[in-house]
N, C-alpha and C. Protein backbone atom coordinates (compact mmCIF):
# COMPACT_ATOMS: atom_id res chain seq x y z
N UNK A 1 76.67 109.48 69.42
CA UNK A 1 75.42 108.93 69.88
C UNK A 1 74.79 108.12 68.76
N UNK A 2 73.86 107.12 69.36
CA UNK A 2 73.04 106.52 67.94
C UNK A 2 72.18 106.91 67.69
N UNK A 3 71.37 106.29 66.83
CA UNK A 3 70.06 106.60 66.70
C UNK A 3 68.93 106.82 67.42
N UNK A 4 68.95 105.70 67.89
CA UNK A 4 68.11 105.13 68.83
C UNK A 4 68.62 105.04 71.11
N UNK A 5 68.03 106.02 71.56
CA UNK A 5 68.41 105.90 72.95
C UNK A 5 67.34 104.70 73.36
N UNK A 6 68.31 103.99 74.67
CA UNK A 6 67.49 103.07 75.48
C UNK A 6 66.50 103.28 76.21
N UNK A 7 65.56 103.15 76.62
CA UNK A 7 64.73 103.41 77.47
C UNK A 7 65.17 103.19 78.58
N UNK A 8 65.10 104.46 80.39
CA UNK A 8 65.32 104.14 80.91
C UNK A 8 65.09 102.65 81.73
N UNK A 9 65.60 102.01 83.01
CA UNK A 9 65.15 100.15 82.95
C UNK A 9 65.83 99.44 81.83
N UNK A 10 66.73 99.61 81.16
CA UNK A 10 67.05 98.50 80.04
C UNK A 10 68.46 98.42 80.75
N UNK A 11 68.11 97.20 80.29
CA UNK A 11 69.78 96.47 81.22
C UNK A 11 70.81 96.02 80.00
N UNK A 12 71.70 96.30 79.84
CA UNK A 12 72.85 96.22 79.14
C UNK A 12 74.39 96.14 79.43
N UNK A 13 75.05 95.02 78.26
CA UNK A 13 76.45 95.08 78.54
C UNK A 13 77.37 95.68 78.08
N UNK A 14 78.54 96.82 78.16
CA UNK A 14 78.44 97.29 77.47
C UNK A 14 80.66 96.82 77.38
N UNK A 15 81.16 97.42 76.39
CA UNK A 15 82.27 97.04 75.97
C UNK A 15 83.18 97.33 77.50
N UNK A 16 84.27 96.88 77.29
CA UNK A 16 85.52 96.90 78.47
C UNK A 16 84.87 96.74 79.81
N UNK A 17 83.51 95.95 79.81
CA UNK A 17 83.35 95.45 81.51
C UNK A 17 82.59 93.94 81.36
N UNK A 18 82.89 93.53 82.35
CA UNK A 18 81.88 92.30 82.34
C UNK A 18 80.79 92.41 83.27
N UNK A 19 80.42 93.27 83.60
CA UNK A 19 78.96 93.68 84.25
C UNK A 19 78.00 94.44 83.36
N UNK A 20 76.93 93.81 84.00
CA UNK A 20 75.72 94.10 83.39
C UNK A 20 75.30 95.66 84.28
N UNK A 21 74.54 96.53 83.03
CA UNK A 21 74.23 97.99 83.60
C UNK A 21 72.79 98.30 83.56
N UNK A 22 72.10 98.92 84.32
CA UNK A 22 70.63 99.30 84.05
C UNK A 22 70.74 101.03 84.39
N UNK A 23 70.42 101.32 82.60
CA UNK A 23 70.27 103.10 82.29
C UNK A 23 69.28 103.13 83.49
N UNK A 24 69.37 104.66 84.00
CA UNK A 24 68.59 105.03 84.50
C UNK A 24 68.67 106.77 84.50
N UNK A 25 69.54 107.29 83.39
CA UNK A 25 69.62 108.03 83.30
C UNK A 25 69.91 108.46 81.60
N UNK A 26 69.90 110.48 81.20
CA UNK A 26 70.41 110.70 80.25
C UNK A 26 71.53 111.83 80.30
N UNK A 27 71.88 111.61 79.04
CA UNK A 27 73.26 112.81 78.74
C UNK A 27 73.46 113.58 79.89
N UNK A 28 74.78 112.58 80.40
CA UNK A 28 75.26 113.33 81.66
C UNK A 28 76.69 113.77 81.37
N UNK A 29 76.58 115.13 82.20
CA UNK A 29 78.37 115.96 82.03
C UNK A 29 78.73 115.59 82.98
N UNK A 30 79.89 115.38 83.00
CA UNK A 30 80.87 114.77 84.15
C UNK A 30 81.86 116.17 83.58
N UNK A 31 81.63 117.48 84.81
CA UNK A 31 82.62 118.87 84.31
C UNK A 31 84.02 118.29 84.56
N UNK A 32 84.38 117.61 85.93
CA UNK A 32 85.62 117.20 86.60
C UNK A 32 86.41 116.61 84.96
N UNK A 33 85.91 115.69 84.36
CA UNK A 33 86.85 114.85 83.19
C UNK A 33 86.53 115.83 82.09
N UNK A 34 85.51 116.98 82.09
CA UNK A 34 85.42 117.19 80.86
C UNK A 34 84.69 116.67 79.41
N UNK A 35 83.86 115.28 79.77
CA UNK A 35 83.55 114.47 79.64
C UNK A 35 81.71 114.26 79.39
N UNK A 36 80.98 114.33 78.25
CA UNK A 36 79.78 114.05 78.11
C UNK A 36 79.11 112.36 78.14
N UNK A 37 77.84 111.98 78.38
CA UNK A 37 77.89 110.74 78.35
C UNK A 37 76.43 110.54 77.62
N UNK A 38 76.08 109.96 76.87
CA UNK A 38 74.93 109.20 76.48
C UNK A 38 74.01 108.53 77.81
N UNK A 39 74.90 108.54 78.40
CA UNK A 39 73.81 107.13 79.76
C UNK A 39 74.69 106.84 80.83
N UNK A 40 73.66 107.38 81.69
CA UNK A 40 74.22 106.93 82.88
C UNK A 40 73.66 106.08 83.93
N UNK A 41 74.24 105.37 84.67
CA UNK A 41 73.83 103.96 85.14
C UNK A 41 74.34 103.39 86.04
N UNK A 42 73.75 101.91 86.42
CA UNK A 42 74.19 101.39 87.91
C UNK A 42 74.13 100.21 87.65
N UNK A 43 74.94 99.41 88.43
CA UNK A 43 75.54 98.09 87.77
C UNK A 43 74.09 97.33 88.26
N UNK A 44 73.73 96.36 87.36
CA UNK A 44 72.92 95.31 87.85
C UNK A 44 73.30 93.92 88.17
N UNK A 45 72.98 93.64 89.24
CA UNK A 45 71.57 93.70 89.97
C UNK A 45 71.67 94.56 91.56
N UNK A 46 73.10 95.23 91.60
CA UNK A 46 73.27 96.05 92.74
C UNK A 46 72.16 96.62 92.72
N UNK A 47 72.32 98.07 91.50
CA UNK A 47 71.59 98.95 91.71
C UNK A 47 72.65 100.24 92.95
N UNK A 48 71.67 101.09 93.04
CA UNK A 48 72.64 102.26 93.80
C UNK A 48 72.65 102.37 95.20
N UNK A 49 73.91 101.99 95.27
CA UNK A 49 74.50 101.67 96.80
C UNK A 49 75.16 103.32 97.78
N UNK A 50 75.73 103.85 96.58
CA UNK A 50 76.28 105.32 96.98
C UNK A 50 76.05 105.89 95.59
N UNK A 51 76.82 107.38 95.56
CA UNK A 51 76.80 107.92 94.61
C UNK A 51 78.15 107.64 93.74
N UNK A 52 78.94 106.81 94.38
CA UNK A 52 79.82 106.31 93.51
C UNK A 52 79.97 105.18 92.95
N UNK A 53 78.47 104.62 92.64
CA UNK A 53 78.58 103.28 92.03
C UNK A 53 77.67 103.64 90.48
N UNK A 54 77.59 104.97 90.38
CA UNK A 54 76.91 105.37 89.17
C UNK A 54 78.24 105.45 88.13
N UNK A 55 77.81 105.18 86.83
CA UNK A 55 78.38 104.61 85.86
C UNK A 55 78.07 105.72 84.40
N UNK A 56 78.85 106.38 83.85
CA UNK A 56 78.19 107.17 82.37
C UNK A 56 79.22 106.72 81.32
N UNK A 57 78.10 106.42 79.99
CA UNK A 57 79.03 105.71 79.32
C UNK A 57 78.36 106.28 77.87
N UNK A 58 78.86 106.29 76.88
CA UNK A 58 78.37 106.63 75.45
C UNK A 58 77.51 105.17 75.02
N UNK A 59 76.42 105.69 73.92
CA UNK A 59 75.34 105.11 73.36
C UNK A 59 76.56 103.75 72.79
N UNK A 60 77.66 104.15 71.78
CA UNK A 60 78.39 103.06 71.18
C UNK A 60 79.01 102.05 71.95
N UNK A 61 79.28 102.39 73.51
CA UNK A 61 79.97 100.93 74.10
C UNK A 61 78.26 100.59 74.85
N UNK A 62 77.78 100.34 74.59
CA UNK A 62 76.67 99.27 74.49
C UNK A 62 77.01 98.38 73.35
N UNK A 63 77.25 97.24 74.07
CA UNK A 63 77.62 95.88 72.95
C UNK A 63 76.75 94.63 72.72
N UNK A 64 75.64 95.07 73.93
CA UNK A 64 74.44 93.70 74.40
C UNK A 64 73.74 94.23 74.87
N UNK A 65 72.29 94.84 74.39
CA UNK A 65 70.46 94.78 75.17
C UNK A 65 70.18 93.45 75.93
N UNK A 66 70.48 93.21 76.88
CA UNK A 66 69.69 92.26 77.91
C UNK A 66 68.41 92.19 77.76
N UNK A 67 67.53 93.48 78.41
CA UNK A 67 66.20 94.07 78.52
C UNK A 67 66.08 95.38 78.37
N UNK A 68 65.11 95.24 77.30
CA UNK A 68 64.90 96.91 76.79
C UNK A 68 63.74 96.92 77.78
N UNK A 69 63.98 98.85 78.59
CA UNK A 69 63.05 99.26 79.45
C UNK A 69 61.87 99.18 79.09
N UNK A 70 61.03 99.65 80.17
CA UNK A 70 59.37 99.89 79.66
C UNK A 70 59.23 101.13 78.99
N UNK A 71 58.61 100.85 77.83
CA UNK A 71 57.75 102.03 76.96
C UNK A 71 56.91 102.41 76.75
N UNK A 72 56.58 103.97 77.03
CA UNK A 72 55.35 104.62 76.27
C UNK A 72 55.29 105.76 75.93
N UNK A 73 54.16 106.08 74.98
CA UNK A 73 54.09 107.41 74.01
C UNK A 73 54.67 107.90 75.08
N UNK A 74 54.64 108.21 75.91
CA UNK A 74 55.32 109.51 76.40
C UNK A 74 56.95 109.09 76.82
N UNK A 75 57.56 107.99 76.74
CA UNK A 75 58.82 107.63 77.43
C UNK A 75 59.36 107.91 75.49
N UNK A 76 58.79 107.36 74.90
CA UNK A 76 59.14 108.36 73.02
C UNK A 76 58.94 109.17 72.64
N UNK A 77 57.70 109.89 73.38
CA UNK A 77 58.40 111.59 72.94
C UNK A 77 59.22 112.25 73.54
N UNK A 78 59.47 111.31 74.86
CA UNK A 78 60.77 112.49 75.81
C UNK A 78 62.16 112.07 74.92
N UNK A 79 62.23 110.84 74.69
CA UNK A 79 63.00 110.53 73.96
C UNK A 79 63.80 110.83 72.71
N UNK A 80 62.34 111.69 71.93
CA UNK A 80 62.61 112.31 70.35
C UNK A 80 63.15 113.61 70.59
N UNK A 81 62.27 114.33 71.81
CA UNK A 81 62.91 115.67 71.45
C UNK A 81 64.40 115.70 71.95
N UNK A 82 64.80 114.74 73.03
CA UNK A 82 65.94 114.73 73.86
C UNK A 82 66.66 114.55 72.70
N UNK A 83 66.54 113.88 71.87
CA UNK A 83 67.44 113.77 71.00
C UNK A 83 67.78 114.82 69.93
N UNK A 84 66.22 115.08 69.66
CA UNK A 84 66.97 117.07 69.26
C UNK A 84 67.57 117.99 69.72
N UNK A 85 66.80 117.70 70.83
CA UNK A 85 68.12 118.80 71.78
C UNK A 85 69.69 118.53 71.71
N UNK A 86 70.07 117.61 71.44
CA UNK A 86 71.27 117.21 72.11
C UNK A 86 72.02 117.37 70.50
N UNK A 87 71.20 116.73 69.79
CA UNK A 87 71.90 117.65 68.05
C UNK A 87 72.12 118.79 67.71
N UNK A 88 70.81 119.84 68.36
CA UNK A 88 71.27 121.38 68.40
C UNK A 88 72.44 121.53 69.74
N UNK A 89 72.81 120.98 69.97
CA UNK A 89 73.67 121.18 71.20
C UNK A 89 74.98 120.87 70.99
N UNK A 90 75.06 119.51 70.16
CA UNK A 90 76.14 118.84 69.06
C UNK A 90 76.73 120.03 67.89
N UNK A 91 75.50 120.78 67.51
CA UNK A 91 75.93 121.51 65.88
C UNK A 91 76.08 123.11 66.63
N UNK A 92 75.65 123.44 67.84
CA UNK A 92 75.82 124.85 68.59
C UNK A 92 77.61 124.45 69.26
N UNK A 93 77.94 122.82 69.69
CA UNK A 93 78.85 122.98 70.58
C UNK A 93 79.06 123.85 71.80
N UNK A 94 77.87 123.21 72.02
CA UNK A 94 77.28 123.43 73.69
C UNK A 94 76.65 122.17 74.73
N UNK A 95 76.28 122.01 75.78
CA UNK A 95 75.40 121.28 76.39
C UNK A 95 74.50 121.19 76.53
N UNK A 96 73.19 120.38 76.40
CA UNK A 96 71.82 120.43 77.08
C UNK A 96 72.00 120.30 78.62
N UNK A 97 71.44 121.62 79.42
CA UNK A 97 71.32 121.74 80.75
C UNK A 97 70.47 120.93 80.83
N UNK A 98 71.09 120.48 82.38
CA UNK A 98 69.89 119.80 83.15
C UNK A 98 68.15 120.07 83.15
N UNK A 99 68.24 121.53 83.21
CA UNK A 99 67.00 121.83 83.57
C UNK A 99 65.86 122.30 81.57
N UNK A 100 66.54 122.09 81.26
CA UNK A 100 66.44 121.81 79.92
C UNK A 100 66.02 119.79 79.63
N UNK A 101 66.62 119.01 80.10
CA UNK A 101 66.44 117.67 80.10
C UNK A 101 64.80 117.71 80.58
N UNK A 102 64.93 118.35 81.81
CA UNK A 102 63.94 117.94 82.99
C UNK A 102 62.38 118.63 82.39
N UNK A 103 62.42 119.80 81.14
CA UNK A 103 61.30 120.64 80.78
C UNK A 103 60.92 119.84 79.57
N UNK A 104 61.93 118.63 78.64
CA UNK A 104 61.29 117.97 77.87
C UNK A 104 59.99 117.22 77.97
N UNK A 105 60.58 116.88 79.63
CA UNK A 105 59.21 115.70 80.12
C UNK A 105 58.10 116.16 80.86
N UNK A 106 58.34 117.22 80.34
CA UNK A 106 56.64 117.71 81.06
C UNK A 106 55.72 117.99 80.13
């Protein structure tokens, strides 16, 4: 992961596609692959057609910010702690549950 997460709304290109993506999500497990993701997302300017046009991809294949989402104090502090969480979760070698994501932002 990087430093810095996108704000959900930010549209980006990211390596091995030529479509443009708009996050609208965070650190998603995909159990089936085994598989954690930095961001998950929907191609733009579709947007979500089914549940199989959602997209999860790591912070590093972002290769191009189009448009960084809308921000505020509160879209950066969900942001800061999410990101602690997910370091104690990194150095435990474990997951941040969902319902753990969902108690940051309140």
């Amino acid at each position: 992961m990087t430093d810095e997460l996108l704000p959900v709304g930010s549209i980006v290109k990211i390596r091995f596609s030529k479509n443009k993506y708009m996050i609208m999500g965070y650190y998603v497990n995909d159990l089936e692959k085994q598989e954690k993701y930095d961001y998950v997302a929907v191609e733009y300017p579709i947007g979500l057609l089914s549940l199989n046009d959602v997209a999860g991809f790591s912070a590093d294949y972002v290769k191009q910010v189009l448009h960084k989402g809308f921000e505020t104090e509160e879209s950066k502090e969900f942001l800061t702690k999410l990101k602690e969480e997910i370091a104690k979760a990194e150095e435990n070698k474990t997951v941040v549950q969902a319902q753990n994501i969902q108690r940051l932002g309140e």
